[in-house]
PDB file of N, CA and C in Angstrom:
ATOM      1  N   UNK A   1     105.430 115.066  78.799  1.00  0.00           N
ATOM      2  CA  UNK A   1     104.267 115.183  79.660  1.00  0.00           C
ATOM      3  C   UNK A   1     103.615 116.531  79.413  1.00  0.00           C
ATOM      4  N   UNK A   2     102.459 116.284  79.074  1.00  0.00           N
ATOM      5  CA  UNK A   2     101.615 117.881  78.684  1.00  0.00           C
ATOM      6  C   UNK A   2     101.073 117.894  80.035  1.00  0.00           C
ATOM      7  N   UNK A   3     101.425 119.411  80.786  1.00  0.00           N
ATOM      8  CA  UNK A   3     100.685 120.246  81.910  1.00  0.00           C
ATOM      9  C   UNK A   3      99.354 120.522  81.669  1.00  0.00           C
ATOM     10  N   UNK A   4      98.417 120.495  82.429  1.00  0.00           N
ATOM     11  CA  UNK A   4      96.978 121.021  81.983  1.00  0.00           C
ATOM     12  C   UNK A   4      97.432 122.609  82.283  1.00  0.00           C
ATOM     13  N   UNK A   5      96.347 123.547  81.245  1.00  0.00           N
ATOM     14  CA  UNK A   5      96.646 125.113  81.649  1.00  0.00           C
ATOM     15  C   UNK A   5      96.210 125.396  82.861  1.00  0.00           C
ATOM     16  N   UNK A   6      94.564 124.768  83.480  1.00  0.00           N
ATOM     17  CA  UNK A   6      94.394 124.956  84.851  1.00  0.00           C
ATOM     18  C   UNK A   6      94.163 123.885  85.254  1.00  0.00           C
ATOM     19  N   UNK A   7      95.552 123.229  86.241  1.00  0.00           N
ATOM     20  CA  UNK A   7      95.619 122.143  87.002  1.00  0.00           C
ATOM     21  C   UNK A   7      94.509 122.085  88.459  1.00  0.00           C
ATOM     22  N   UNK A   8      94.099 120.769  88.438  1.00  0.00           N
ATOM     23  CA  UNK A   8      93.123 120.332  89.187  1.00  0.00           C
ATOM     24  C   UNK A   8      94.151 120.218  90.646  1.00  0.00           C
ATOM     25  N   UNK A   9      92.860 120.158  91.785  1.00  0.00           N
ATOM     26  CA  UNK A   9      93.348 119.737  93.272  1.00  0.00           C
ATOM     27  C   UNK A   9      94.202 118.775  92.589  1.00  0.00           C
ATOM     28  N   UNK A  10      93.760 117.386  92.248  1.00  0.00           N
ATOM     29  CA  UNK A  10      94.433 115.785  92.139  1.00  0.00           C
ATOM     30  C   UNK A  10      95.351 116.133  91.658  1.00  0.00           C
ATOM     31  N   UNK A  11      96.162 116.920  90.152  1.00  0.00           N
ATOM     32  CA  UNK A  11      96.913 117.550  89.645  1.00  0.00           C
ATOM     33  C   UNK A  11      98.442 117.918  90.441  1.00  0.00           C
ATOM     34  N   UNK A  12      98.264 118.483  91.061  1.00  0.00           N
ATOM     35  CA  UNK A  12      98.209 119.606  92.432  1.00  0.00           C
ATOM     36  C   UNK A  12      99.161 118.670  93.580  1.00  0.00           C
ATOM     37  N   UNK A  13      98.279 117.574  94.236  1.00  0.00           N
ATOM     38  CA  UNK A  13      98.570 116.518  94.875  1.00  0.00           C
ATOM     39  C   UNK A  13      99.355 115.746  94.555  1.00  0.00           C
ATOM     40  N   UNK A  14      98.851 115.005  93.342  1.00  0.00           N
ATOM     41  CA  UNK A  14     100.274 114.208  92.578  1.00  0.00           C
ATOM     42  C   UNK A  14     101.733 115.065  92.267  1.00  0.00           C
ATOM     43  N   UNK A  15     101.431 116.158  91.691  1.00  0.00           N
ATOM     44  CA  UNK A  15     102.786 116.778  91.515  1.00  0.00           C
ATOM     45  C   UNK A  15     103.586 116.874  92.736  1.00  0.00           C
ATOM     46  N   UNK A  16     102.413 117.183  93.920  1.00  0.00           N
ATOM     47  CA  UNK A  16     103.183 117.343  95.684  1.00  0.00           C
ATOM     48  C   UNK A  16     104.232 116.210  95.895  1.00  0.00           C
ATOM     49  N   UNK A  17     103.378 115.025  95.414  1.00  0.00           N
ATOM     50  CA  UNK A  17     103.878 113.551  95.709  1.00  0.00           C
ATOM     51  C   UNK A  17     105.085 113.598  94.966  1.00  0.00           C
ATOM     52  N   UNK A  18     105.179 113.492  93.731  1.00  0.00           N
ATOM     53  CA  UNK A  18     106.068 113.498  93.040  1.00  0.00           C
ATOM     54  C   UNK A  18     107.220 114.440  93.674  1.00  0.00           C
ATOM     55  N   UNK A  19     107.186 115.740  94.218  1.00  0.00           N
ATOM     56  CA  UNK A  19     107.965 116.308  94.511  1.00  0.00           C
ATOM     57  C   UNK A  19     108.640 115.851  96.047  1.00  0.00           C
ATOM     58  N   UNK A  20     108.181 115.174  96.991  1.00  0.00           N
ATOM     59  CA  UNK A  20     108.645 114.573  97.909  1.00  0.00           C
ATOM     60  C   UNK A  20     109.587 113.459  98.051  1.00  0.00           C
ATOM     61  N   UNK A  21     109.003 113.072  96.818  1.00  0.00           N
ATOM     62  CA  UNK A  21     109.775 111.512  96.365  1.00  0.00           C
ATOM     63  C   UNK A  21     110.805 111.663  95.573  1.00  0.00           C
ATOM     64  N   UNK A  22     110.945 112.967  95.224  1.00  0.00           N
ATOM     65  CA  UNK A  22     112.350 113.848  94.046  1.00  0.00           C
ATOM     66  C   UNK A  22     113.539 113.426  95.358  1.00  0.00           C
ATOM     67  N   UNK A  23     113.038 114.643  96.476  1.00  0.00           N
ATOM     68  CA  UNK A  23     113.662 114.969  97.868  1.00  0.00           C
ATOM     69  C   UNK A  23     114.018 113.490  98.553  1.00  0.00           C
ATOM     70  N   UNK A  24     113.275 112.672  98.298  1.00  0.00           N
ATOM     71  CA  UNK A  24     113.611 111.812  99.254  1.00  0.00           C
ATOM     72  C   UNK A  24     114.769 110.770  98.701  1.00  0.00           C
ATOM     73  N   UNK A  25     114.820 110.661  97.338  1.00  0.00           N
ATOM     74  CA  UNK A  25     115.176 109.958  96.277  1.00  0.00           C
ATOM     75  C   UNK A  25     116.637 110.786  96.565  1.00  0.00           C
ATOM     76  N   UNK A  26     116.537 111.940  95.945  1.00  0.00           N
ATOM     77  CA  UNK A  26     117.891 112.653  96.278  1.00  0.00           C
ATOM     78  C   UNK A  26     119.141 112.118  97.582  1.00  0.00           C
ATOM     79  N   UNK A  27     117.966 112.324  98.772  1.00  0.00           N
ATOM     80  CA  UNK A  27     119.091 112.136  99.875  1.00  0.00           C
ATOM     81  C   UNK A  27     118.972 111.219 100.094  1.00  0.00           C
ATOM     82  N   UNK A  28     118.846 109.804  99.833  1.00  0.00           N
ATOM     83  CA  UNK A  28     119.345 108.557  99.194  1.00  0.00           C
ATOM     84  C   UNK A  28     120.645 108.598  98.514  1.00  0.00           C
ATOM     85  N   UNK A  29     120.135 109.079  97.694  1.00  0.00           N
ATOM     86  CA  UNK A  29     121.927 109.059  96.824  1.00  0.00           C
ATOM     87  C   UNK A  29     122.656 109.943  97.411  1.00  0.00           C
ATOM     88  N   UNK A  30     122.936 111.052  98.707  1.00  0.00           N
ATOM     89  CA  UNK A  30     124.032 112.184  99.240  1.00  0.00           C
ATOM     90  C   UNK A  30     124.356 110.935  99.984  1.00  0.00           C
ATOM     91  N   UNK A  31     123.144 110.295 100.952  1.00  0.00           N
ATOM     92  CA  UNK A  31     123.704 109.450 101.635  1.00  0.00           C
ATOM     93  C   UNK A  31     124.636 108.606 101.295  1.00  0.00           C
ATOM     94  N   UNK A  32     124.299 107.798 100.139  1.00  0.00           N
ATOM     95  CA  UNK A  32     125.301 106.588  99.448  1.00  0.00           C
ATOM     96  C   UNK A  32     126.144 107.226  99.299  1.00  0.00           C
ATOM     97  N   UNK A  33     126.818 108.419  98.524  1.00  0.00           N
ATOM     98  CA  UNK A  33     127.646 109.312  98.520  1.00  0.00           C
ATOM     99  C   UNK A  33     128.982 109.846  99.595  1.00  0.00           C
ATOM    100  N   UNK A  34     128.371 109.922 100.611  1.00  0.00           N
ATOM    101  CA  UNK A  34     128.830 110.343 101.404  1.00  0.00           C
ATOM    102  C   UNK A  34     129.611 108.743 101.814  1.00  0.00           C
ATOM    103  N   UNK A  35     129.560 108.239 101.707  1.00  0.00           N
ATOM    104  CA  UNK A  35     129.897 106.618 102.189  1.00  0.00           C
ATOM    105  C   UNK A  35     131.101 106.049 100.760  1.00  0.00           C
ATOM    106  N   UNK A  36     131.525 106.693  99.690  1.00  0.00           N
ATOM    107  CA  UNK A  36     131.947 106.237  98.412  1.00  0.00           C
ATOM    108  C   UNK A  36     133.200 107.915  98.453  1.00  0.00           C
ATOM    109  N   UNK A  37     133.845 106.860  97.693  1.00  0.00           N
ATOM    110  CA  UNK A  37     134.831 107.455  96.974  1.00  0.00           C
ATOM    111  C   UNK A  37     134.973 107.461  95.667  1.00  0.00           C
ATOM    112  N   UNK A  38     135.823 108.220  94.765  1.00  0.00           N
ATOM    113  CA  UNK A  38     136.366 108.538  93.410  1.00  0.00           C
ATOM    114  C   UNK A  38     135.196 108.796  92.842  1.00  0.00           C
ATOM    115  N   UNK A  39     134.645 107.510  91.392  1.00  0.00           N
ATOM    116  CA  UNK A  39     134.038 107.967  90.478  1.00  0.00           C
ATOM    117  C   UNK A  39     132.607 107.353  91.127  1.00  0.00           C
ATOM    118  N   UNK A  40     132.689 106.598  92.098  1.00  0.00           N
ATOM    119  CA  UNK A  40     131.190 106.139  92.643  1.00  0.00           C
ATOM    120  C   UNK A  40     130.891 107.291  92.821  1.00  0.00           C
ATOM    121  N   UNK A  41     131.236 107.883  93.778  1.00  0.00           N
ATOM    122  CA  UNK A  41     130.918 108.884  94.706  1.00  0.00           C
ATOM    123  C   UNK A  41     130.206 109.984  93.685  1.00  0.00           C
ATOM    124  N   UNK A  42     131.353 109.515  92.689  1.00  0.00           N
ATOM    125  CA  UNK A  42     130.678 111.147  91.411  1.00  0.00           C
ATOM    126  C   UNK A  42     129.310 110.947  90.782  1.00  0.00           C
ATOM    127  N   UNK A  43     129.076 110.077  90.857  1.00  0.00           N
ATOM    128  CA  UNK A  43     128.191 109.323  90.232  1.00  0.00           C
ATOM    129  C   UNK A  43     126.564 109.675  90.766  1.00  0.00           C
ATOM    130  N   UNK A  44     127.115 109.357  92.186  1.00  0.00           N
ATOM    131  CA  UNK A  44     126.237 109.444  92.853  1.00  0.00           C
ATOM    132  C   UNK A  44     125.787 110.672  93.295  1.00  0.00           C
ATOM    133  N   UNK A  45     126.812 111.355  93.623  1.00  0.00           N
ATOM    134  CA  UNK A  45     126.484 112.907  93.349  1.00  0.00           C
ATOM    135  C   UNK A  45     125.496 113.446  92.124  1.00  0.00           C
ATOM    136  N   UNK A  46     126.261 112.911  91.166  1.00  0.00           N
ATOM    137  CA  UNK A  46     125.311 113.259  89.887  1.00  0.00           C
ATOM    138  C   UNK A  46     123.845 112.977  90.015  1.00  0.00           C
ATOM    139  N   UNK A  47     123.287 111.380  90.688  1.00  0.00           N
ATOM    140  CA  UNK A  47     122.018 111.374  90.395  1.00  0.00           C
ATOM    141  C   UNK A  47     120.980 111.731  91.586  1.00  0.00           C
ATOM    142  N   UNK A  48     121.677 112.337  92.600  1.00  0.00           N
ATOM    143  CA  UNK A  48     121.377 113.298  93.311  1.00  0.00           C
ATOM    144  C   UNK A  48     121.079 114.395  92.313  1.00  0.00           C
ATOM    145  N   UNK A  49     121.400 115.113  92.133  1.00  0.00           N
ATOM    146  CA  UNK A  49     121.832 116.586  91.319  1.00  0.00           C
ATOM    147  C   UNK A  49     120.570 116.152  90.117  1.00  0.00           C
ATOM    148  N   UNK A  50     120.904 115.610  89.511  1.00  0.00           N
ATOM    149  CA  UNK A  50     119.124 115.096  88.457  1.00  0.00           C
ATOM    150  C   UNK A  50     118.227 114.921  89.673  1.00  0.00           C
ATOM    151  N   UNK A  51     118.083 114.660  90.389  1.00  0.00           N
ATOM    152  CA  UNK A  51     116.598 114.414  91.051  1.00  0.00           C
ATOM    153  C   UNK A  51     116.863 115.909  91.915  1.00  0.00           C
ATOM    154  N   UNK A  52     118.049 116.769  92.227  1.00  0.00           N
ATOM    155  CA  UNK A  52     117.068 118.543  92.231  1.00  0.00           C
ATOM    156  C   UNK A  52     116.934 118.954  91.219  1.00  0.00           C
ATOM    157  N   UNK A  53     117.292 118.441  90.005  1.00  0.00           N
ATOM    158  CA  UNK A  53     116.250 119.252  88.752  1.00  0.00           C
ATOM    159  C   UNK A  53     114.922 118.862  88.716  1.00  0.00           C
ATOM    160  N   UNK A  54     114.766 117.548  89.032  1.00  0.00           N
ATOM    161  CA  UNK A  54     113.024 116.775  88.905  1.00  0.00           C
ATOM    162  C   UNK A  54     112.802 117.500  90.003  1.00  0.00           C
ATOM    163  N   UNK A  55     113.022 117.680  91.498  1.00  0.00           N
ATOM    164  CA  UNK A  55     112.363 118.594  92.317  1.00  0.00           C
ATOM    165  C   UNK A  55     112.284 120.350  91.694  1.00  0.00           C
ATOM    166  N   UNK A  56     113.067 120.551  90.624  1.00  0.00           N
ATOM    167  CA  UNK A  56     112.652 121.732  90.413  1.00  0.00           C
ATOM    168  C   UNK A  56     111.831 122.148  89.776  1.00  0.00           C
ATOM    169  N   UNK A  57     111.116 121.129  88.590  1.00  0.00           N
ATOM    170  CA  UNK A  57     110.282 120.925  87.729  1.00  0.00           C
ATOM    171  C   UNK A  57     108.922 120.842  88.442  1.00  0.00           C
ATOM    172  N   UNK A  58     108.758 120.405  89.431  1.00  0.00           N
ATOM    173  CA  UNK A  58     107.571 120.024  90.472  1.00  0.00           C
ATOM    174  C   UNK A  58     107.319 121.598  90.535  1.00  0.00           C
ATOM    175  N   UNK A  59     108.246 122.029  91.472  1.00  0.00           N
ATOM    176  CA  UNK A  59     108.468 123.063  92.147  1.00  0.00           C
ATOM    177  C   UNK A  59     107.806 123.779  91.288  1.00  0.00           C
ATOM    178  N   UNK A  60     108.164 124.417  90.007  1.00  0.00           N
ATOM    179  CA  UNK A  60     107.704 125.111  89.097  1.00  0.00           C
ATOM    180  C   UNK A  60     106.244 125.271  88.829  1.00  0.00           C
ATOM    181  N   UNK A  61     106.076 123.854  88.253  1.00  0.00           N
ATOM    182  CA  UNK A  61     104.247 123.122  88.162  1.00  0.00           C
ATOM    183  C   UNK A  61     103.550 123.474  89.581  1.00  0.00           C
ATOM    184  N   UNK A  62     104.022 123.490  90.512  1.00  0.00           N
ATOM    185  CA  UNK A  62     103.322 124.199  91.663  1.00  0.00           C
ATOM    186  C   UNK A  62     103.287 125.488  92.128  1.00  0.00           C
ATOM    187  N   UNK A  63     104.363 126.378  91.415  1.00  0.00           N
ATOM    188  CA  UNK A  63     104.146 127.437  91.754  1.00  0.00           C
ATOM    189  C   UNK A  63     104.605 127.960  92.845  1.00  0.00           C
ATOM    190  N   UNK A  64     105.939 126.750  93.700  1.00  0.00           N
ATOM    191  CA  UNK A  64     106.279 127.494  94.533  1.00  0.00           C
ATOM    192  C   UNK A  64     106.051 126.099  95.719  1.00  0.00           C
ATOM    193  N   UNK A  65     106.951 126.303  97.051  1.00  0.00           N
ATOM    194  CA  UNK A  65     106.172 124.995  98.136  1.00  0.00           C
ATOM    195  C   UNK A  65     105.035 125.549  98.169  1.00  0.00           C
ATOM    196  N   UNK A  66     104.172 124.089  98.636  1.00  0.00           N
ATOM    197  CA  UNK A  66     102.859 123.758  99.080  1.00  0.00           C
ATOM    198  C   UNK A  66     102.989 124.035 100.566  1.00  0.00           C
ATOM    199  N   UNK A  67     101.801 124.407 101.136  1.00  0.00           N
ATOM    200  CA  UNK A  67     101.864 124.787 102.558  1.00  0.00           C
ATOM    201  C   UNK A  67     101.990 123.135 103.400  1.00  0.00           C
ATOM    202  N   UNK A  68     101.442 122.020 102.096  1.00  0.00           N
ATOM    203  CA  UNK A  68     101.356 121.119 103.214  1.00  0.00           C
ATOM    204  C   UNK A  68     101.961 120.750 101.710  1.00  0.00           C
ATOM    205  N   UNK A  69     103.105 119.007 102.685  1.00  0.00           N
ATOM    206  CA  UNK A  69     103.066 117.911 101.866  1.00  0.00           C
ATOM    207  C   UNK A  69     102.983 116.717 102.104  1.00  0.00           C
ATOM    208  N   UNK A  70     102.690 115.748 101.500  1.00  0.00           N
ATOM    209  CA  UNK A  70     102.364 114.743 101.655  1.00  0.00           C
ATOM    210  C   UNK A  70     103.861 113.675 102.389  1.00  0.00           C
ATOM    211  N   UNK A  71     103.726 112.778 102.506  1.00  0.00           N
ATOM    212  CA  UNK A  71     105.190 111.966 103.075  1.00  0.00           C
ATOM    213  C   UNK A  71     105.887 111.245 101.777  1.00  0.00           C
ATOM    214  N   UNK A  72     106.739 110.818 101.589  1.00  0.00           N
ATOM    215  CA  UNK A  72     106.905 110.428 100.402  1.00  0.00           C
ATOM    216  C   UNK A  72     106.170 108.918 100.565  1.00  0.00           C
ATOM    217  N   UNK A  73     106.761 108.155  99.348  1.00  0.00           N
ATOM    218  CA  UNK A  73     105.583 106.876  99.032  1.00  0.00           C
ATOM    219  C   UNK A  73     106.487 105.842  99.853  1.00  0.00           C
ATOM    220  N   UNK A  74     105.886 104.908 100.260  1.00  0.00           N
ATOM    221  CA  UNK A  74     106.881 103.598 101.455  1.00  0.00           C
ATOM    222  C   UNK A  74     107.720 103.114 100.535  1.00  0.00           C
ATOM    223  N   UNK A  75     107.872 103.351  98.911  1.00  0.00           N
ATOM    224  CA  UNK A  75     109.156 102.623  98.517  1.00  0.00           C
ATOM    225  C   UNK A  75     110.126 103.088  97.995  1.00  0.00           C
ATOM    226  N   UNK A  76     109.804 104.595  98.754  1.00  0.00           N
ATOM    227  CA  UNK A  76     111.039 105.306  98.769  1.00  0.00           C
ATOM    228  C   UNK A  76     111.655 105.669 100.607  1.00  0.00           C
ATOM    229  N   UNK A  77     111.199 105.767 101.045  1.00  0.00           N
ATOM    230  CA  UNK A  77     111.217 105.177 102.425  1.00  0.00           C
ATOM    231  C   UNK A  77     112.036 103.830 102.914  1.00  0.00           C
ATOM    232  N   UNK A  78     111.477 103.096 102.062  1.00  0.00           N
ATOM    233  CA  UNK A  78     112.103 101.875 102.578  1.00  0.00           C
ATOM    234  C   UNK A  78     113.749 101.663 101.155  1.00  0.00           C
ATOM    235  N   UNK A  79     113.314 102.231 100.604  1.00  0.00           N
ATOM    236  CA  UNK A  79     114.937 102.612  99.642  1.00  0.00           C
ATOM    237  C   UNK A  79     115.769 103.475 100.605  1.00  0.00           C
ATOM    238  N   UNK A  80     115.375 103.682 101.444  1.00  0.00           N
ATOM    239  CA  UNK A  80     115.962 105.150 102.206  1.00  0.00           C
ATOM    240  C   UNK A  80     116.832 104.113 103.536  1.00  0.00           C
ATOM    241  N   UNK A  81     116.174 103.249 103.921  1.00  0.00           N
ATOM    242  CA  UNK A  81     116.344 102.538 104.954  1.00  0.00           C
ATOM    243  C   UNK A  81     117.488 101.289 104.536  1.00  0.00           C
ATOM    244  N   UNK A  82     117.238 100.609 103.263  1.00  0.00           N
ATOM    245  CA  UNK A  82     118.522  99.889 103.048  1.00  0.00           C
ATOM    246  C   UNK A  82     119.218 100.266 102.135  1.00  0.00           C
ATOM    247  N   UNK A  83     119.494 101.489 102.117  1.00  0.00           N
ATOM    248  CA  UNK A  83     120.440 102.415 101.546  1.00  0.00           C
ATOM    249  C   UNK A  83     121.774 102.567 102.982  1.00  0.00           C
ATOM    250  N   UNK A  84     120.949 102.804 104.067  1.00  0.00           N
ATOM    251  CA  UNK A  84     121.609 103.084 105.178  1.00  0.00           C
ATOM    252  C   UNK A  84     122.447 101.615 105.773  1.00  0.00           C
ATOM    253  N   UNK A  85     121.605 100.127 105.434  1.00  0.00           N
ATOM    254  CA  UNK A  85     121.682  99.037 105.943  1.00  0.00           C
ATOM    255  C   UNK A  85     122.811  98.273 105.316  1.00  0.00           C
ATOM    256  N   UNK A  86     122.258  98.246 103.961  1.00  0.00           N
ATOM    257  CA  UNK A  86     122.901  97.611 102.590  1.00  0.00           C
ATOM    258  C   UNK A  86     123.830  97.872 101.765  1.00  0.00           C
ATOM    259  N   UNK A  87     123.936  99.321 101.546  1.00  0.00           N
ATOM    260  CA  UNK A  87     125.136  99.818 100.749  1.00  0.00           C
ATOM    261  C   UNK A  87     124.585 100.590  99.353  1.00  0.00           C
ATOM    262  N   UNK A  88     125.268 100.902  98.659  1.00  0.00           N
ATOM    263  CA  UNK A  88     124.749 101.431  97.211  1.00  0.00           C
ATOM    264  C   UNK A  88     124.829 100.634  96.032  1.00  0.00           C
ATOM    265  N   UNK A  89     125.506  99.643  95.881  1.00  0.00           N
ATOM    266  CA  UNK A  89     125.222  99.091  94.687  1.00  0.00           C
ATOM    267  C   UNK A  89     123.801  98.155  95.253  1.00  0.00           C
ATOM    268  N   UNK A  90     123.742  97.787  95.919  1.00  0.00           N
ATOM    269  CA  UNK A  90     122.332  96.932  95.862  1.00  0.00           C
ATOM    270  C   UNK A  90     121.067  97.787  96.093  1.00  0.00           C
ATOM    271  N   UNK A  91     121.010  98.874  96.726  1.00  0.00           N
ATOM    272  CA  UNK A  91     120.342  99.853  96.322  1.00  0.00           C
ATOM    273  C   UNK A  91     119.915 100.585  95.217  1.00  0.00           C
ATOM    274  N   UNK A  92     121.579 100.332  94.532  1.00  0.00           N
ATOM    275  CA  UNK A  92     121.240 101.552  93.262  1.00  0.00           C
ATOM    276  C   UNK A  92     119.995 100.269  92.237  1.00  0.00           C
ATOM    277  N   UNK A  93     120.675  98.810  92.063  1.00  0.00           N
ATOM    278  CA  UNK A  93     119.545  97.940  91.676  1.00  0.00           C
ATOM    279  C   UNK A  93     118.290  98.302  92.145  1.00  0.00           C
ATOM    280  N   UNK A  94     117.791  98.340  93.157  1.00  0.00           N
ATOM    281  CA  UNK A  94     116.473  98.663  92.988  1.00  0.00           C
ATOM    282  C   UNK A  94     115.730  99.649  92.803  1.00  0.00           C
ATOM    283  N   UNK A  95     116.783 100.920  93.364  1.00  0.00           N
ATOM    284  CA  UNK A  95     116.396 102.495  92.554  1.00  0.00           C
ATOM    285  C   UNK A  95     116.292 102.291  91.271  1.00  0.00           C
ATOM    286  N   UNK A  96     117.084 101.296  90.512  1.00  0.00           N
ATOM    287  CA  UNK A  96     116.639 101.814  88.686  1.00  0.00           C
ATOM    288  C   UNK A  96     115.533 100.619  88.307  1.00  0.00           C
ATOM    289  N   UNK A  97     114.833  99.957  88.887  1.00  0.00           N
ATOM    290  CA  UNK A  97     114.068  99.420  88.742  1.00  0.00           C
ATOM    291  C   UNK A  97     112.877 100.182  89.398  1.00  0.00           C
TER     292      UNK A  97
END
């Protein structure tokens, strides 16, 4: 992905988005986590731990938090919700889709 040298508002916004949906994506998987043992659990830890590097990459491209952010997108929201309902393997299916 090529950065523009001077990123636009929209730029700016999307990266916000993107960075909410890192965060939200993340504690999705602590949650499933926290619920698993042995190598699930590690697992899941792990793709937690990749999505705070993608929040750190945002982070960077922005220069730091935004005073405001946006909410994340409803289908990470609603990944968030039958994560809590459903469990993690049927979750993790639709996270990698």
């Amino acid at each position: 992905m090529s950065v523009p040298a001077d990123p636009t508002a929209k730029d700016r916004r999307r990266w916000a988005q993107y960075l909410v949906n890192e965060r939200a994506e993340a504690q999705v998987y602590r949650h499933l986590a926290a619920r698993r043992e042995g190598e699930e659990r590690e697992i899941l830890i792990a793709l937690a731990e990749a999505e705070g590097r993608h929040e750190a990459h945002w982070l960077a491209l922005l220069g730091g938090e935004p005073h405001r952010l946006p909410r994340p997108d409803a289908g990470v929201v609603v990944l968030g919700w039958m994560a809590k309902r459903f469990g993690s393997i049927f979750v993790l299916a639709l996270a990698q889709n």
